[in-house]
C-alpha atoms as a PDB file:
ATOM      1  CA  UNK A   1     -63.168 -70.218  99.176  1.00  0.00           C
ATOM      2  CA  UNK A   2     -61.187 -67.295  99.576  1.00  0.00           C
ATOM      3  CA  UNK A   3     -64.248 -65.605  98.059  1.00  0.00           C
ATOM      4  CA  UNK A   4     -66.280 -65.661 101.336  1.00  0.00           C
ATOM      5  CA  UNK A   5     -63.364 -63.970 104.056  1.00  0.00           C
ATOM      6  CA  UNK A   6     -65.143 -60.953 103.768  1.00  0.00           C
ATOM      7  CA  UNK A   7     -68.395 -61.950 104.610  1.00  0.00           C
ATOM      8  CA  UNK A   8     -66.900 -63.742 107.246  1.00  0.00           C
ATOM      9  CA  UNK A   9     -65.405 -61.362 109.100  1.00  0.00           C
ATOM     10  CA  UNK A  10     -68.586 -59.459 109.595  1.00  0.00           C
ATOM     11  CA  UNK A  11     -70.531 -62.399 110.045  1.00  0.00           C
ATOM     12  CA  UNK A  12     -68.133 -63.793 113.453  1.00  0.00           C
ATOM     13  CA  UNK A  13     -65.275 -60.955 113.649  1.00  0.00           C
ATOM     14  CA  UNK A  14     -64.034 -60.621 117.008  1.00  0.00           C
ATOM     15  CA  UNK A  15     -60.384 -60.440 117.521  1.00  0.00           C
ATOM     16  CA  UNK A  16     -58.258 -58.658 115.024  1.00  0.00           C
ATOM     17  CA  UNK A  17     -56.606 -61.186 113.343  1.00  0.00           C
ATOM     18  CA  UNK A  18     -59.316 -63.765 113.273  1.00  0.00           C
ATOM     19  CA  UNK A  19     -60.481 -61.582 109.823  1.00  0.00           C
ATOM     20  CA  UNK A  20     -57.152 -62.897 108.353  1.00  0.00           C
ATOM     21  CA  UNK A  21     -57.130 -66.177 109.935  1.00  0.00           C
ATOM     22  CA  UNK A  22     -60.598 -66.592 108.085  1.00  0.00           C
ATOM     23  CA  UNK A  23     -59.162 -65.202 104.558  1.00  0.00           C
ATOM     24  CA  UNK A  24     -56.298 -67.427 104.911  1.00  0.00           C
ATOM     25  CA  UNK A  25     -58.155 -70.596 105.807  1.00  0.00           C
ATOM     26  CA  UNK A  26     -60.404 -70.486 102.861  1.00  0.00           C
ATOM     27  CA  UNK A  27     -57.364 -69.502 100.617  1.00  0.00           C
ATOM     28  CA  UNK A  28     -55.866 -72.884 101.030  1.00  0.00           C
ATOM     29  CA  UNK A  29     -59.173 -74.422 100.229  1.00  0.00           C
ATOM     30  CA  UNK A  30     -59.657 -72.346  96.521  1.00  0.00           C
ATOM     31  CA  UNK A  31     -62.080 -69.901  95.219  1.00  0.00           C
ATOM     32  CA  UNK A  32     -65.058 -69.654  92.966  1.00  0.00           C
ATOM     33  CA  UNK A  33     -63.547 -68.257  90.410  1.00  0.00           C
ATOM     34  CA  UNK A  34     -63.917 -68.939  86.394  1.00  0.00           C
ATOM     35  CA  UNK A  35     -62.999 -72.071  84.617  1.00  0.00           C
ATOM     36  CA  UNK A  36     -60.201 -70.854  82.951  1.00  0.00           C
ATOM     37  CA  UNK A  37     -57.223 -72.254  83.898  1.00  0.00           C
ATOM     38  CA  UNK A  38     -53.545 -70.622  82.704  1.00  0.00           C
ATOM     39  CA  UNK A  39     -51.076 -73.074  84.026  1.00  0.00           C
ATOM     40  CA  UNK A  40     -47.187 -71.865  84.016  1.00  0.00           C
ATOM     41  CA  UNK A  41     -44.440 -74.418  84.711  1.00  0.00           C
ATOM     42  CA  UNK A  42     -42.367 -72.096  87.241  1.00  0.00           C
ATOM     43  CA  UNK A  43     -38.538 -72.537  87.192  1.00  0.00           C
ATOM     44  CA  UNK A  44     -38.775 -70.901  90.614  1.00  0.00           C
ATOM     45  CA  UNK A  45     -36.936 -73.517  93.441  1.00  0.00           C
ATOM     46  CA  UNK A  46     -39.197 -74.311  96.208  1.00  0.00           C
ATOM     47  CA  UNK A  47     -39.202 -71.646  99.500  1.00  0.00           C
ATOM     48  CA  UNK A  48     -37.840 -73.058 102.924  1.00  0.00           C
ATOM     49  CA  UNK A  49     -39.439 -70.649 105.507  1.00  0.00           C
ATOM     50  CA  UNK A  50     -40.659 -71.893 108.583  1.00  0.00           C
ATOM     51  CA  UNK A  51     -43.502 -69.979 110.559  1.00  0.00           C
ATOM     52  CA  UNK A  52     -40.782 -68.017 112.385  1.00  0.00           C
ATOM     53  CA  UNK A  53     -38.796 -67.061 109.523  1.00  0.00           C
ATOM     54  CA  UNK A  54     -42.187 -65.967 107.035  1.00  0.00           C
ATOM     55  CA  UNK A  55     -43.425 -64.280 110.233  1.00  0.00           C
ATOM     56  CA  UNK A  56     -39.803 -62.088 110.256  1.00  0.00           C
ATOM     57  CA  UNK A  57     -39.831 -61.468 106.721  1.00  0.00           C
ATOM     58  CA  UNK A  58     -43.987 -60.095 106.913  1.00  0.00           C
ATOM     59  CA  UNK A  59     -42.735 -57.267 109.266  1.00  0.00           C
ATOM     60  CA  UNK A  60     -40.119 -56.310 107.436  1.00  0.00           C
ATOM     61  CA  UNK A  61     -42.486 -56.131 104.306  1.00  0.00           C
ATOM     62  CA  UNK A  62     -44.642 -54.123 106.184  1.00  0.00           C
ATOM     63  CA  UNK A  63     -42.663 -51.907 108.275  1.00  0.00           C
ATOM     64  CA  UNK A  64     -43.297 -48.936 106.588  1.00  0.00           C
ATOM     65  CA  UNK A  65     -47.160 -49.309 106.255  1.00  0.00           C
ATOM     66  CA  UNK A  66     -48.956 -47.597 109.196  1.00  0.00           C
ATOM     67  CA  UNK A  67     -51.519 -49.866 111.388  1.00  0.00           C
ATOM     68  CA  UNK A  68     -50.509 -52.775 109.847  1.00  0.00           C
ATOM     69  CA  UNK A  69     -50.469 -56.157 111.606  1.00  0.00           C
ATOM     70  CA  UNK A  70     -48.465 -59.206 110.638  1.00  0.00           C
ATOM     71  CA  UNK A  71     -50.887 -62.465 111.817  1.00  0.00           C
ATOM     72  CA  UNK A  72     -48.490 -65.593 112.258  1.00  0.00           C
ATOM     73  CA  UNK A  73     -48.478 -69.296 111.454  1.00  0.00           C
ATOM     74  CA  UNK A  74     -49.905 -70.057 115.329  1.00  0.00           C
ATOM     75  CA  UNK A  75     -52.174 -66.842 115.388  1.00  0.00           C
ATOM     76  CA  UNK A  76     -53.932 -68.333 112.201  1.00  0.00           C
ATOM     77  CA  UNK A  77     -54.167 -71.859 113.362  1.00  0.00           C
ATOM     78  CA  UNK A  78     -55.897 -70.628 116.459  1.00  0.00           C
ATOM     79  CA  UNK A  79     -58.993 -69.469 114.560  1.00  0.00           C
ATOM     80  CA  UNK A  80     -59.269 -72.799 112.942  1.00  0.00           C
ATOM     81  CA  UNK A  81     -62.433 -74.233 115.496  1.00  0.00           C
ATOM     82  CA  UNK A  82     -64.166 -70.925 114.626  1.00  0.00           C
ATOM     83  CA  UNK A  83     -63.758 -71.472 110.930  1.00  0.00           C
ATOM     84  CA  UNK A  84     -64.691 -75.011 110.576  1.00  0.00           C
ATOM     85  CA  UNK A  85     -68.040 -74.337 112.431  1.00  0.00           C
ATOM     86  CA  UNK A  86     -69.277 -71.619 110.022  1.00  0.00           C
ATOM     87  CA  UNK A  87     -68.489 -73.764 106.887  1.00  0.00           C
ATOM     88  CA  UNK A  88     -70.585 -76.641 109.319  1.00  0.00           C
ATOM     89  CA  UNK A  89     -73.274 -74.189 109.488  1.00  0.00           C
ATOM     90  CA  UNK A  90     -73.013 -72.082 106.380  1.00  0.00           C
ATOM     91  CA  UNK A  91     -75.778 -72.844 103.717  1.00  0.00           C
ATOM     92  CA  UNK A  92     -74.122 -72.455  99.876  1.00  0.00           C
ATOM     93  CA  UNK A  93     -76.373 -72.604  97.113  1.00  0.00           C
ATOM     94  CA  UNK A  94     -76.539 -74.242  94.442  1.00  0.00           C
ATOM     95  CA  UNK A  95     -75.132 -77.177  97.037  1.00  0.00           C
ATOM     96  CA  UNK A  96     -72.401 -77.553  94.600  1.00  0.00           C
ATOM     97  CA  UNK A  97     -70.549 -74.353  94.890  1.00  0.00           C
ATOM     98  CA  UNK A  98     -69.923 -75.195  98.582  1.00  0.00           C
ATOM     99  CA  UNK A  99     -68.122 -78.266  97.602  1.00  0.00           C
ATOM    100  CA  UNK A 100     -64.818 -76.583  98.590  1.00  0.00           C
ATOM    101  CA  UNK A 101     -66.387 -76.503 102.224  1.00  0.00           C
ATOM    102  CA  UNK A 102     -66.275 -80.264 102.697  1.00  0.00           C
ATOM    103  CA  UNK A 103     -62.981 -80.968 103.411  1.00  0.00           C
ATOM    104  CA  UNK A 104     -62.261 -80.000 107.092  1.00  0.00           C
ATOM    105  CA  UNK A 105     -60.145 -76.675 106.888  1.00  0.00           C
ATOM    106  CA  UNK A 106     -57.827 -78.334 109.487  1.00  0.00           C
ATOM    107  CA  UNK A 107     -56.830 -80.812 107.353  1.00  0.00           C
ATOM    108  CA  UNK A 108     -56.518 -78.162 104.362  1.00  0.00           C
ATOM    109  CA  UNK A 109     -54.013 -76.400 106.345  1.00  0.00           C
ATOM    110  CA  UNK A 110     -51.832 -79.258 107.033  1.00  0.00           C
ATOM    111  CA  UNK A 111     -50.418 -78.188 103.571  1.00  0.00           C
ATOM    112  CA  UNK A 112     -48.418 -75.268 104.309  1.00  0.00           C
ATOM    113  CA  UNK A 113     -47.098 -72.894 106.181  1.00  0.00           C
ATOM    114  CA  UNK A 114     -49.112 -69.488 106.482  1.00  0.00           C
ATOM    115  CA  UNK A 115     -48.765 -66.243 107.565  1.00  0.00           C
ATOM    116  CA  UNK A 116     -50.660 -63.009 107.164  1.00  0.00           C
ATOM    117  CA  UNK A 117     -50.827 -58.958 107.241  1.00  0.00           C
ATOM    118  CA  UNK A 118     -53.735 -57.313 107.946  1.00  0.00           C
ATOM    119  CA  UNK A 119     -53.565 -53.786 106.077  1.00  0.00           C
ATOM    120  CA  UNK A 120     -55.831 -50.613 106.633  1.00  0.00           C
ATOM    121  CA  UNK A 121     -57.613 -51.030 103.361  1.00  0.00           C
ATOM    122  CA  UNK A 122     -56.581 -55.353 102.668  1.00  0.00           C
ATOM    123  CA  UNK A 123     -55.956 -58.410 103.888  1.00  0.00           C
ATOM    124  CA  UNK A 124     -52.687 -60.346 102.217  1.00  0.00           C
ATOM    125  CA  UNK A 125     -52.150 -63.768 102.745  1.00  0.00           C
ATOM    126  CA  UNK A 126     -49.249 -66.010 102.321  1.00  0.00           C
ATOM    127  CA  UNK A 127     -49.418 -70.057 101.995  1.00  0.00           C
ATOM    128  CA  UNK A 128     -45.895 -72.008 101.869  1.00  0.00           C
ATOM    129  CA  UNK A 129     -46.939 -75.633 100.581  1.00  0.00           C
ATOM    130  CA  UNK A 130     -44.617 -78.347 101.672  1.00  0.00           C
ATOM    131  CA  UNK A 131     -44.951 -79.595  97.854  1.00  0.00           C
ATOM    132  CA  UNK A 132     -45.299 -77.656  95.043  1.00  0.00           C
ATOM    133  CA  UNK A 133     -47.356 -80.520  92.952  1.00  0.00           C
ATOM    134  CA  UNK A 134     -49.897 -80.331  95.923  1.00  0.00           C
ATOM    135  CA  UNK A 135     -50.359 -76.506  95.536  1.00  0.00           C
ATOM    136  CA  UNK A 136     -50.891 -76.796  91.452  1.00  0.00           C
ATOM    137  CA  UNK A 137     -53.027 -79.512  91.592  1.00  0.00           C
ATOM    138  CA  UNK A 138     -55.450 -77.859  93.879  1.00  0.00           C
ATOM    139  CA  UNK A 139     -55.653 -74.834  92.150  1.00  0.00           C
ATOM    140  CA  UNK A 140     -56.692 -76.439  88.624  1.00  0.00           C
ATOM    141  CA  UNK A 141     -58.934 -79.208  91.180  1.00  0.00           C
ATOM    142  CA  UNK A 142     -60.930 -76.287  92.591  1.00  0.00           C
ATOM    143  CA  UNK A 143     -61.022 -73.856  89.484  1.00  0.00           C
ATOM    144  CA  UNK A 144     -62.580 -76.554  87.837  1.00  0.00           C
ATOM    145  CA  UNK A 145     -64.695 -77.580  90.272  1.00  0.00           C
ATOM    146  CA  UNK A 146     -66.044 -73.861  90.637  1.00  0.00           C
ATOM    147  CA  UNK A 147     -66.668 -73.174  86.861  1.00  0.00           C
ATOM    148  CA  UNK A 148     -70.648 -72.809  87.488  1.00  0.00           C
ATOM    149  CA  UNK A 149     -70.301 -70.715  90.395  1.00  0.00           C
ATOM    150  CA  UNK A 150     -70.408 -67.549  89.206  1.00  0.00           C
ATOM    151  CA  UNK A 151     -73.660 -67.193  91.085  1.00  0.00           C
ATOM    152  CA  UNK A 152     -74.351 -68.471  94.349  1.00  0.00           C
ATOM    153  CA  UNK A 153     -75.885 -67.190  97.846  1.00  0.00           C
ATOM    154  CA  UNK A 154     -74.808 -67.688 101.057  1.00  0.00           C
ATOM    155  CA  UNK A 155     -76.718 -68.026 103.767  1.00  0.00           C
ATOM    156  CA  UNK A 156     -75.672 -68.374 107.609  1.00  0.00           C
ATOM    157  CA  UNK A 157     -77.915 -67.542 110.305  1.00  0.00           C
ATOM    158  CA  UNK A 158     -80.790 -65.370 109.078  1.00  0.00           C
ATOM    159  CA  UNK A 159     -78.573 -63.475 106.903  1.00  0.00           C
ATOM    160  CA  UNK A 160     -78.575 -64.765 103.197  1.00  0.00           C
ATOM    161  CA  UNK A 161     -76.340 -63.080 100.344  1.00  0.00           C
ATOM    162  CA  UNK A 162     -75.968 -63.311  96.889  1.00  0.00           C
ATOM    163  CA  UNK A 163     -72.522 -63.402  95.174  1.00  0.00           C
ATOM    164  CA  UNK A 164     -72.016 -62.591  91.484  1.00  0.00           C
ATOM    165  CA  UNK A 165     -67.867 -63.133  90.651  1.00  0.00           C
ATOM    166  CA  UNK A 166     -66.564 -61.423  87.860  1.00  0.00           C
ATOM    167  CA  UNK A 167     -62.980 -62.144  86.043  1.00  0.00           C
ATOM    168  CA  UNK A 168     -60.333 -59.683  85.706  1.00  0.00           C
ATOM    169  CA  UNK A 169     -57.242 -59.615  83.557  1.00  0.00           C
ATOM    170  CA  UNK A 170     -54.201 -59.709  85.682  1.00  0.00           C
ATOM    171  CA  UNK A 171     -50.756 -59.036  84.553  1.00  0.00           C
ATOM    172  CA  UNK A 172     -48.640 -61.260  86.311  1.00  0.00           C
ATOM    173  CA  UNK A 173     -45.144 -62.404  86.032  1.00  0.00           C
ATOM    174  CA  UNK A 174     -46.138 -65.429  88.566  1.00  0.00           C
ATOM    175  CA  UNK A 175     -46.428 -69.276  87.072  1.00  0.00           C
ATOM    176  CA  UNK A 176     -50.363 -69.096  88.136  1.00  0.00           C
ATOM    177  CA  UNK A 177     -52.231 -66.046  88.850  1.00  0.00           C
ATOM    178  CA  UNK A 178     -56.298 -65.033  88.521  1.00  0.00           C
ATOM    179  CA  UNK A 179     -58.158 -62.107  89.959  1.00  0.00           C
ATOM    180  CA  UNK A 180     -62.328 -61.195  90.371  1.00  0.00           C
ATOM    181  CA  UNK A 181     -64.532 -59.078  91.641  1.00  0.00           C
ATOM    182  CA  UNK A 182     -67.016 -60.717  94.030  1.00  0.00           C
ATOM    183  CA  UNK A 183     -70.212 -58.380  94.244  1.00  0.00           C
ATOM    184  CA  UNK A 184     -72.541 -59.783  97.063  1.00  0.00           C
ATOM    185  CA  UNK A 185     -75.897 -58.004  98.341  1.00  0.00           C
ATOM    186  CA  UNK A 186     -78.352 -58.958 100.512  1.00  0.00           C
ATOM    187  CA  UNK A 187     -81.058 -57.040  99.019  1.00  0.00           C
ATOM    188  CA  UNK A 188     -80.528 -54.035 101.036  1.00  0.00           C
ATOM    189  CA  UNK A 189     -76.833 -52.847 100.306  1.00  0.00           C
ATOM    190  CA  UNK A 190     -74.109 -53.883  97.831  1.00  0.00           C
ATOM    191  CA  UNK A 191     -70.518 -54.868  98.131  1.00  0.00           C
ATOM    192  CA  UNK A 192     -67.626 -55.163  95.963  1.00  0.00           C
ATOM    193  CA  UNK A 193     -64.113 -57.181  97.201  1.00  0.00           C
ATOM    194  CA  UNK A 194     -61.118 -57.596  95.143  1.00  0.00           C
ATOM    195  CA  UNK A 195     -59.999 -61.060  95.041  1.00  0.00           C
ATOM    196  CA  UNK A 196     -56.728 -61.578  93.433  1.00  0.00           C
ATOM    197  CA  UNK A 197     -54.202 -64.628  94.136  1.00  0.00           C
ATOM    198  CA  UNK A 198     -50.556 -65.375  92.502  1.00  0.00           C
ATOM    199  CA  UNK A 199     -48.306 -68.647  92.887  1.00  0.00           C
ATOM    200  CA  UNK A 200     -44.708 -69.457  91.837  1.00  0.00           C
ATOM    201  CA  UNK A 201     -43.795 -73.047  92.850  1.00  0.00           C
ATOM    202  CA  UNK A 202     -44.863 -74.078  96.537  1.00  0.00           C
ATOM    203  CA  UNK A 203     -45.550 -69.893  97.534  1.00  0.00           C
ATOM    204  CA  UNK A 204     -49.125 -69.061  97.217  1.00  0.00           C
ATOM    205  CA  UNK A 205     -50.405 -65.451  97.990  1.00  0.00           C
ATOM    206  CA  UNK A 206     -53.326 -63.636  97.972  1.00  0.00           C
ATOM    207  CA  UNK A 207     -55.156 -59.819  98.460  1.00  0.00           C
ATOM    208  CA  UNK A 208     -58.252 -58.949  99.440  1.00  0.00           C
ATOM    209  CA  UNK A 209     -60.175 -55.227  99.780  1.00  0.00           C
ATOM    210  CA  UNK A 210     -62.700 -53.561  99.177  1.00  0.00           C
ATOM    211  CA  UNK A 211     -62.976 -51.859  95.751  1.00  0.00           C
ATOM    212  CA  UNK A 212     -65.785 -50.322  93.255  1.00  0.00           C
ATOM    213  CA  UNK A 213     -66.441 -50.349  89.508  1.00  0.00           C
ATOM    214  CA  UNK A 214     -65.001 -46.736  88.990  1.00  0.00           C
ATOM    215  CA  UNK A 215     -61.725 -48.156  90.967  1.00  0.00           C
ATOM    216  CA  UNK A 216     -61.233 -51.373  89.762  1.00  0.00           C
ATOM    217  CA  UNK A 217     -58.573 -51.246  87.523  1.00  0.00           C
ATOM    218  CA  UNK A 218     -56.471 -49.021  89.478  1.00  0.00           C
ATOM    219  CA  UNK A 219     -57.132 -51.701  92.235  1.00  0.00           C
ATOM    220  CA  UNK A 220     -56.248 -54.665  90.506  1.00  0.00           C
ATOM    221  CA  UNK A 221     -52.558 -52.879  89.133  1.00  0.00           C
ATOM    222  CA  UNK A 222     -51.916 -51.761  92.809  1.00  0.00           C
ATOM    223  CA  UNK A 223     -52.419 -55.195  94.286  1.00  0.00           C
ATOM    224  CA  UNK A 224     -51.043 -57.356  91.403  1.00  0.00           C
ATOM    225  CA  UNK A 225     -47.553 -55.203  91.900  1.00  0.00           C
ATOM    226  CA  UNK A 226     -48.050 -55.596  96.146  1.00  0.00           C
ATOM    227  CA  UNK A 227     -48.241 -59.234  95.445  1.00  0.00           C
ATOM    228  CA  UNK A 228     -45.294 -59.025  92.688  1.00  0.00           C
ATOM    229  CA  UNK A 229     -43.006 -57.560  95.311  1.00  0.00           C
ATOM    230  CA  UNK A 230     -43.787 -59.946  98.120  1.00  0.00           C
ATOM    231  CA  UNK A 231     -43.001 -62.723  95.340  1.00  0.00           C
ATOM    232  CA  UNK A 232     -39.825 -61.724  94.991  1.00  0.00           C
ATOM    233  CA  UNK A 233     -38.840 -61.474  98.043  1.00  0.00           C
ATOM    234  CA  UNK A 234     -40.027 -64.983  98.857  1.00  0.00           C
ATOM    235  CA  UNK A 235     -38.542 -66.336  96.149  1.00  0.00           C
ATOM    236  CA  UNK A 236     -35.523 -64.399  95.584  1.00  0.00           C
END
């Protein structure tokens, strides 16, 4: 549940990239998103990168952006432990919303290869499946699964929040591609995150920041085309 990274990070954040390795984890897994599926058969040829090689070509994509921080393969893998014990301990309800939580996120991530770049104002994450079929089918397995979620609360510790996701229409030149607004409170402030993912054959990526009704569209075109260009470079 890509959803949750946010809420997340300020739940356990300690080291820098453990925000990513959290938004990363629970991309693999899916999101709560809407039931509407738009499947695209890509004619893009499967990426070869190995942790290494997607770790070289994340600081060259982000070179030019100041304080950024490219999170590799191992980084990511080494917040694993921390994730799987908050989705142990986290309390999603209705039970059914946290259904994505069940499988270990070890085992989720024995799927792909995964790197990440922390930015000033977002999170991107990149997933390279080892087979294409494996990506698709759990993207239409967990959309589906998800299509009553558009309300849910969270609750870890004595901190409980509510999450209402919204859809938004994404232009996207990618096979597979949705984007929402997750709005969570806890009844004494209110949050808005940007949730937008895009896959082309076994490359699945995803963005993540902050945003607010008066901003969202702008939002949505800036990280659809940040996502666009990463594509292409992937897949190129």
């Amino acid at each position: 549940m890509m959803v949750m990274g946010k809420f997340v990070v300020q739940a356990i954040g300690t080291k820098a990239y453990l925000g990513a390795g959290m938004c990363a984890a629970v991309l693999l897994i899916g999101g709560c998103s809407s039931p509407e599926v738009e499947t695209g058969a890509s004619t893009v040829a499967p990426v070869q990168l190995d942790g290494g090689q997607l770790e070289n070509l994340l600081e060259d994509f982000a070179k030019d952006e100041e304080n950024s921080q490219v999170i590799n393969d191992k980084q990511l893998r080494k917040s694993i432990p921390q994730a799987q014990e908050w989705i142990e301990n986290v309390q999603v309800n209705p039970s059914k919303c946290g259904v994505t939580f069940a499988e270990p996120v070890a085992d989720q991530l024995q799927s792909a290869t995964m790197g990440a770049i922390e930015f000033e104002d977002s999170y991107l994450t990149v997933a390279i499946y080892k087979d294409p079929e494996v990506l698709q089918a759990q993207w239409v397995a967990k959309t589906e699964a998800n299509a009553d979620c558009s309300r849910y609360t969270v609750k870890l510790g004595n901190e409980t929040r509510a999450y209402h996701i919204a859809k938004q229409p994404i232009d996207s030149a990618a096979g597979l591609a949705d984007g929402y607004v997750i709005t969570s409170s806890d009844g004494s402030s209110t949050k808005q995150q940007l949730i937008i993912r895009s896959a082309n054959s076994n490359v699945l990526l995803g963005i993540q920041r902050s945003t607010s009704a008066a901003n969202t569209a702008n939002e949505v075109e800036e990280a659809s085309g940040i996502l666009q260009e990463l594509m292409n470079r992937l897949t190129q």
